[in-house]
Protein backbone atom coordinates (compact mmCIF):
# COMPACT_ATOMS: atom_id res chain seq x y z
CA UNK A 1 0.00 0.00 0.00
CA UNK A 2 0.93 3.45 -1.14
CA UNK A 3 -0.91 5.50 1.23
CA UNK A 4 -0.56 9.19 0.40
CA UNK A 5 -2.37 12.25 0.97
CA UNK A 6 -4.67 13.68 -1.36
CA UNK A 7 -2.95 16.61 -2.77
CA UNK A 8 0.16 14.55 -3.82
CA UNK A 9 -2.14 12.71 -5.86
CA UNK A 10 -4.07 15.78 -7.60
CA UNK A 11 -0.78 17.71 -7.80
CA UNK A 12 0.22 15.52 -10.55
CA UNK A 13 -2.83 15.09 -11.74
CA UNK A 14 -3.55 18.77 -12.78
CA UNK A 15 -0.34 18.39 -14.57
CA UNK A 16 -0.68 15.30 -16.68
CA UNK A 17 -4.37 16.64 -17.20
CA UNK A 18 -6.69 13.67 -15.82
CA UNK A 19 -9.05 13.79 -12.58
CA UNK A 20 -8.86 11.64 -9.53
CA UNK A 21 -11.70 9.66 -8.49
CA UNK A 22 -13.03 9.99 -4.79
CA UNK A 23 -15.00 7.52 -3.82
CA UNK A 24 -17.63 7.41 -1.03
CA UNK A 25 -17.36 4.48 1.49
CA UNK A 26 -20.81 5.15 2.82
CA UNK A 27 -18.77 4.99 6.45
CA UNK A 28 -16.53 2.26 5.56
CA UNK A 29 -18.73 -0.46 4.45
CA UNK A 30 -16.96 -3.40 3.71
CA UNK A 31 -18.34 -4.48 0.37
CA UNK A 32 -17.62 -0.82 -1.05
CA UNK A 33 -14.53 -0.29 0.10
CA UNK A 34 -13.11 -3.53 -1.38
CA UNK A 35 -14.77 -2.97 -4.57
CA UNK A 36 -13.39 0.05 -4.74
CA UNK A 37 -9.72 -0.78 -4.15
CA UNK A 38 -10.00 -4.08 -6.61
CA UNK A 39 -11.18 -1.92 -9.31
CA UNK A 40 -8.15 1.05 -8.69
CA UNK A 41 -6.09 -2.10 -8.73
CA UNK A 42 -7.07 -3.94 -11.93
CA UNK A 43 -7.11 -0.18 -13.41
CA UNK A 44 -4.23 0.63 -12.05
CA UNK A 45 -5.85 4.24 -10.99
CA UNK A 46 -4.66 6.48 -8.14
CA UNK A 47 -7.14 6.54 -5.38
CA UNK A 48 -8.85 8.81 -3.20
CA UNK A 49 -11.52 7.03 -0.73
CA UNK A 50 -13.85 8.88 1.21
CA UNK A 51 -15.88 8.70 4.31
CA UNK A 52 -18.62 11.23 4.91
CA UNK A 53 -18.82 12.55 8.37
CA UNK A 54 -22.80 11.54 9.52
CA UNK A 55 -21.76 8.16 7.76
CA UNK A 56 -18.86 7.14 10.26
CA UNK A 57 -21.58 7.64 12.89
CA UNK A 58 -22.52 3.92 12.42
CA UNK A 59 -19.10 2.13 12.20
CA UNK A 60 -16.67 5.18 13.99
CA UNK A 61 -13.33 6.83 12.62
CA UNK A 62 -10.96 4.22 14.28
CA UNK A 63 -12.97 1.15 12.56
CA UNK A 64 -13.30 2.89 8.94
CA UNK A 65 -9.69 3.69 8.91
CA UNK A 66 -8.60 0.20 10.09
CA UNK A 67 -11.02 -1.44 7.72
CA UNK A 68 -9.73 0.93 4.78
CA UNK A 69 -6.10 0.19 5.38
CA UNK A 70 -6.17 -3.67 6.28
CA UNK A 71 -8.13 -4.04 2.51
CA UNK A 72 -5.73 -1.67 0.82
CA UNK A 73 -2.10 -3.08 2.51
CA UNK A 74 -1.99 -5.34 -0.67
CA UNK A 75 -2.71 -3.31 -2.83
CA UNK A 76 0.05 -1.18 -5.53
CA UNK A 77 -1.86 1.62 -6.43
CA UNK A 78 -1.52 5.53 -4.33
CA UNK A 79 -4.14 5.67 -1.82
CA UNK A 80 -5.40 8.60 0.07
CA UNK A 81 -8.33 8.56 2.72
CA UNK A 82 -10.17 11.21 3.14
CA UNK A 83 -12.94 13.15 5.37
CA UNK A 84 -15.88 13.70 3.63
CA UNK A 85 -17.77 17.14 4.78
CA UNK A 86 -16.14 17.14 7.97
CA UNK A 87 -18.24 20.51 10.13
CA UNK A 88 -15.76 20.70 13.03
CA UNK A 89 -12.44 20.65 14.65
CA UNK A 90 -13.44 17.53 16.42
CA UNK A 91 -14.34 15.52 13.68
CA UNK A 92 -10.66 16.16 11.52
CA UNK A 93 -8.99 15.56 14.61
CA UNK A 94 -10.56 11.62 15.33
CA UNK A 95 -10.47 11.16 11.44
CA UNK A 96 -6.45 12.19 11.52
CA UNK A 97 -6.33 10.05 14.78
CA UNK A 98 -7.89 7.36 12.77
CA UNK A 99 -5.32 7.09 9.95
CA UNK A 100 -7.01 9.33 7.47
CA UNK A 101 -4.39 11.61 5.34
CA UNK A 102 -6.95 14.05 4.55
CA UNK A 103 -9.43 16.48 5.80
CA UNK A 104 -12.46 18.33 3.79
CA UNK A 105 -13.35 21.14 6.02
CA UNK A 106 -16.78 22.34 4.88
CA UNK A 107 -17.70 25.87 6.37
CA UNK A 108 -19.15 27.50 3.23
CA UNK A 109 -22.30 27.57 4.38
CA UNK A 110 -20.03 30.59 6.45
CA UNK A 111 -19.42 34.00 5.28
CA UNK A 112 -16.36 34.05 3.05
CA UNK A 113 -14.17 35.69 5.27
CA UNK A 114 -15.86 32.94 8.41
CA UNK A 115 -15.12 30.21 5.71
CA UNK A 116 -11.49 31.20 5.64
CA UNK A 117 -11.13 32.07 8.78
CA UNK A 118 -11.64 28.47 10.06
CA UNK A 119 -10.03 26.83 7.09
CA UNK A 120 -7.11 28.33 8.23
CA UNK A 121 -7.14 26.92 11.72
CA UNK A 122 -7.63 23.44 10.31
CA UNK A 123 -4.72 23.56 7.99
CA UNK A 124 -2.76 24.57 10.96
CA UNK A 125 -3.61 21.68 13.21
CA UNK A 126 -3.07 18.87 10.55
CA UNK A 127 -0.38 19.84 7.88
CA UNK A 128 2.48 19.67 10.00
CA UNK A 129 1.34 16.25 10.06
CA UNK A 130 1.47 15.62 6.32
CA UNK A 131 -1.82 15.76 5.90
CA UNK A 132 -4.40 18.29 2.82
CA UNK A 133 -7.02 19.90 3.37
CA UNK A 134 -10.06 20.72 0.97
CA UNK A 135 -12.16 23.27 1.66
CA UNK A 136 -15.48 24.62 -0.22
CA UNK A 137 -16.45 27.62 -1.82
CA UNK A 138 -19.97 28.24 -3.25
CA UNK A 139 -21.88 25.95 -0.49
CA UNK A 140 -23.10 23.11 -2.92
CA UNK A 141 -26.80 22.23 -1.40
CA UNK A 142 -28.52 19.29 -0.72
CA UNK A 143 -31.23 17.84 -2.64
CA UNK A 144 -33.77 18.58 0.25
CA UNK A 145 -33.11 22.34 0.26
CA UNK A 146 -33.18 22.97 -3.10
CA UNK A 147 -36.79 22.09 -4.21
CA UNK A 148 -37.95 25.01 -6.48
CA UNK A 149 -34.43 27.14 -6.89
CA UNK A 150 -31.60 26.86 -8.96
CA UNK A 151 -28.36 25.28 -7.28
CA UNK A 152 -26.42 27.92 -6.08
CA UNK A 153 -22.89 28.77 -8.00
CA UNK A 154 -19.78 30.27 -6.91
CA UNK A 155 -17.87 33.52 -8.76
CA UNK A 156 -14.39 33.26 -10.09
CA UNK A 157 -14.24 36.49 -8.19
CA UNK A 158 -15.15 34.08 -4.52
CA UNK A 159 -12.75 31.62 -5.42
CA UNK A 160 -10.08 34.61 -6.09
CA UNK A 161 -10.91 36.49 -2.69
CA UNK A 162 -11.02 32.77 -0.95
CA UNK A 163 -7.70 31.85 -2.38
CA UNK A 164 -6.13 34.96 -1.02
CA UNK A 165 -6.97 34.41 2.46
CA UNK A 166 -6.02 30.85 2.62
CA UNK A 167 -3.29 28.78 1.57
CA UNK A 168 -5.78 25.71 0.86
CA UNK A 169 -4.63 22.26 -0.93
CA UNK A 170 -8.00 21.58 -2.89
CA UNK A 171 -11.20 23.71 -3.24
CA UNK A 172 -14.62 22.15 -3.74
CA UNK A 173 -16.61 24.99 -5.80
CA UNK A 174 -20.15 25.35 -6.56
CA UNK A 175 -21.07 25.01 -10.46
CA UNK A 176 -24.58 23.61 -10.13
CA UNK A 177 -24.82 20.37 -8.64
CA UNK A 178 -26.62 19.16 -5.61
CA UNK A 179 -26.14 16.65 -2.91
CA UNK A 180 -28.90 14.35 -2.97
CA UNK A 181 -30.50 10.78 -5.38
CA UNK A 182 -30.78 11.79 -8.83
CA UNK A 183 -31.76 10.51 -11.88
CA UNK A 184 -30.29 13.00 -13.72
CA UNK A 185 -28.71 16.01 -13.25
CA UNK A 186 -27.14 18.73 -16.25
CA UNK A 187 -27.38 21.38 -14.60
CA UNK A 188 -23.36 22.14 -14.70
CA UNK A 189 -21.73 25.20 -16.13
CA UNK A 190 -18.54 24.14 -18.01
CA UNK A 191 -17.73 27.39 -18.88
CA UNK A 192 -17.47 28.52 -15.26
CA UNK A 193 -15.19 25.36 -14.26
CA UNK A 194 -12.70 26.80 -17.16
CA UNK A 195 -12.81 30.65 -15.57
CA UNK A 196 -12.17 29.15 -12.35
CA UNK A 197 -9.56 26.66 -13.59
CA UNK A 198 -8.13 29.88 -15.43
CA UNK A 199 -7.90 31.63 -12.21
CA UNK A 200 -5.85 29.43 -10.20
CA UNK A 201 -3.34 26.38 -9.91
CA UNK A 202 -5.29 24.98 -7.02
CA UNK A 203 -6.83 21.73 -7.85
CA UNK A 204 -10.57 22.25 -7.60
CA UNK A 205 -13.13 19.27 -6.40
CA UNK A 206 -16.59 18.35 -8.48
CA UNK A 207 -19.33 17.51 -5.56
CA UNK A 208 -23.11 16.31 -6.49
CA UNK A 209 -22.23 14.06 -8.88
CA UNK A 210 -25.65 11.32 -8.35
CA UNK A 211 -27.48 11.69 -11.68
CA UNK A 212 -24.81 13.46 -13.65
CA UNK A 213 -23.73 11.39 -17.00
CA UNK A 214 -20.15 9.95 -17.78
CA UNK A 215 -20.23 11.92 -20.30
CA UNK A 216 -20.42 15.21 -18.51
CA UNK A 217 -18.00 13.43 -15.57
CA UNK A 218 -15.27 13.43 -18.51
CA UNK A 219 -16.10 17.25 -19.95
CA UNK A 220 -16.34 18.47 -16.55
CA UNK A 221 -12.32 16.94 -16.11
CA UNK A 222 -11.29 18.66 -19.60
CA UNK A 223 -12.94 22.12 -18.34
CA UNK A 224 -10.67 21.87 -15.28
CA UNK A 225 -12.11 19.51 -12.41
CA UNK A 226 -8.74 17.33 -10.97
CA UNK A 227 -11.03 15.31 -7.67
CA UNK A 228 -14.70 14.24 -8.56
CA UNK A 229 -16.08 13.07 -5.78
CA UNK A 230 -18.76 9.89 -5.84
CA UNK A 231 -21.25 8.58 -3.22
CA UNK A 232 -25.14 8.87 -3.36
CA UNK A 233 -24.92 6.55 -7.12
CA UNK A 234 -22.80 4.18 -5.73
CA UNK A 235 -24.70 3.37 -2.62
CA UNK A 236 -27.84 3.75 -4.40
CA UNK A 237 -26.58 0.70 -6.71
CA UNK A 238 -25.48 -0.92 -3.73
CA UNK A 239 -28.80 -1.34 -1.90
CA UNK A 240 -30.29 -2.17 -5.27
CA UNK A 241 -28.34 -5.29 -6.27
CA UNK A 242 -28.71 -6.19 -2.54
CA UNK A 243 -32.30 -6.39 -2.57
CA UNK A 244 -32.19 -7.71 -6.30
CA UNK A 245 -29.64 -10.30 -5.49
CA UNK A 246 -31.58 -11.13 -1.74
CA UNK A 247 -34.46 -12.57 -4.18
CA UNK A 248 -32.78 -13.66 -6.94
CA UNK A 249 -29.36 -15.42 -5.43
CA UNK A 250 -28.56 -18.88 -4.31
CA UNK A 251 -27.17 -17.55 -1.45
CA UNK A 252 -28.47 -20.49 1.18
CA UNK A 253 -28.93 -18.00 3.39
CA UNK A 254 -25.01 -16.79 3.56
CA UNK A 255 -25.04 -13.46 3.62
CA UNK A 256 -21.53 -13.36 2.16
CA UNK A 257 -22.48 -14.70 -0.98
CA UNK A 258 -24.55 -11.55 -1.41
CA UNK A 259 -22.36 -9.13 -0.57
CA UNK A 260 -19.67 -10.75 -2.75
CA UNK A 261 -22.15 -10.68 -5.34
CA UNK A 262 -22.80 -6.99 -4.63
CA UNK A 263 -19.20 -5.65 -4.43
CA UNK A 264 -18.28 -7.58 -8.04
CA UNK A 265 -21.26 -5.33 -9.73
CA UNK A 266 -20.33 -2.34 -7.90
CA UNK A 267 -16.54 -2.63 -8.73
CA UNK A 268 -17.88 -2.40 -12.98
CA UNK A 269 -19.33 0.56 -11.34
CA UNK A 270 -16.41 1.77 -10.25
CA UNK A 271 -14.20 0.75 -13.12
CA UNK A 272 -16.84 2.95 -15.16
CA UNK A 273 -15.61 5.97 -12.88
CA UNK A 274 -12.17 5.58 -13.54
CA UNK A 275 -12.43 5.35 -17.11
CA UNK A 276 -14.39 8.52 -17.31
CA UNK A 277 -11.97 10.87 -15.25
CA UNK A 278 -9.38 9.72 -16.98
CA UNK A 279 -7.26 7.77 -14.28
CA UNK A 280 -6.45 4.39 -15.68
CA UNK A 281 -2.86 3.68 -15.74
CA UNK A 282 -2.02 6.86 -13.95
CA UNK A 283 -1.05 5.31 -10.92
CA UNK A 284 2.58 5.20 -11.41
CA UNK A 285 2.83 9.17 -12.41
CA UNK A 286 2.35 9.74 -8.56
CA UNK A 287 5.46 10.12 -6.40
């Protein structure tokens, strides 16, 4: 295992022009987290995996991070683990405690200046420890609070101002996606990602991808996205081929057989991913 943080691995990756996929955990479940790795393996992809903060509730920091490295120690491929939405000093300190190499600090529901403010104090606490931090910019809304407006975007001229307060690894910016389940969703502007990829060497992060096309995935990486994070699709999948493979499996009532059942389709899904940031084979280019 080449454990790494996360801005070594999108460093290189805004220079040799591909994205990075981050993939959600869902807290470290088992089946997802080894799908994931097998498929960065086979692919030979650099690898970001993620645990969002409310879904570590369940399991805890020190079990996700034991879980995440015990299935990745075999494994050749970089591998950074990462803090999903973490809201508080508390939380980026058990996650760092835990193993994770890092942190996405998410105060943009904050003023800019607030935002910044506390950004700052997190960078200070954990990169003297070797581990990036990601903060946001644009505060990309969930699906629940955005029935009947427009998903909010950020300005070049926010991710400017934001950039000159705080020395930040990776920024997660606004271009109109939501959190949430999604059939579909193309609702993002391209031609902002370029403006802000114009404005600054700072790898910036795609959020509220559920519902958005591997098509756009890939355009979104060639206007300037370098991490696209993954989650709500992939554990949407998940519970479906449970329940489909539940009814339709000889599983004898092993409850193994369905989960290994469950992590092969969801490790296609994965492969999918990888193919359409552009990270297959990349694995070697980080140092």
């Amino acid at each position: 295992m080449k454990l790494v943080n996360s801005k070594q691995i999108c460093d290189q990756a805004i220079k040799q022009g591909f994205a990075v996929p981050a993939l959600n955990t869902n807290g470290g479940t088992y089946d997802i987290t080894r799908a994931i790795i097998e498929a960065a393996e086979e692919l030979q992809s650099p690898l970001i995996i993620q645990c969002y903060e409310p879904n570590l509730e369940y399991r805890g920091y020190d079990y996700a991070g034991m879980l995440i490295k015990f299935l990745a120690q075999a494994s050749t491929v970089p591998i950074s683990i990462a803090l999903d939405h973490g809201k508080s000093p508390d939380s980026v300190q058990r996650a760092v405690k835990a193993g994770f190499t890092h942190v996405m600090i998410d105060y943009a529901d904050q003023p800019l200046q607030a935002n910044a403010r506390g950004t700052r104090e997190i960078i200070n606490m954990v990169r003297p420890l070797g581990v990036s931090v990601e903060a946001e910019v644009g505060h990309i809304i969930k699906s629940s609070d955005a029935e009947g407006r427009k998903a909010p975007t950020a300005s070049v001229h926010e991710v400017r101002e934001f950039l000159s307060m705080v020395d930040v690894d990776l920024l997660a910016v606004a271009v109109g996606t939501t959190h949430g389940i999604f059939k579909e969703q193309k609702t993002i502007d391209f031609g902002l990602i370029s403006q802000m990829r114009s404005a600054t060497d700072v790898p910036l992060v795609l959020h509220g991808t559920c519902g958005v096309s591997m098509a756009d995935i890939t355009r979104s990486v060639k206007a300037g996205m370098t991490k696209i994070n993954f989650g709500e699709g992939l554990r949407m999948n998940y519970i479906r081929y449970f329940n489909e493979y539940t009814k339709s499996l000889d599983h004898e009532h092993h409850a193994w057989r369905i989960m290994r059942a469950c992590k092969d389709r969801t490790k296609e899904d994965v492969k999918e991913i990888i193919r359409a940031v552009g990270s297959e084979g990349k694995a070697h280019l980080i140092k």
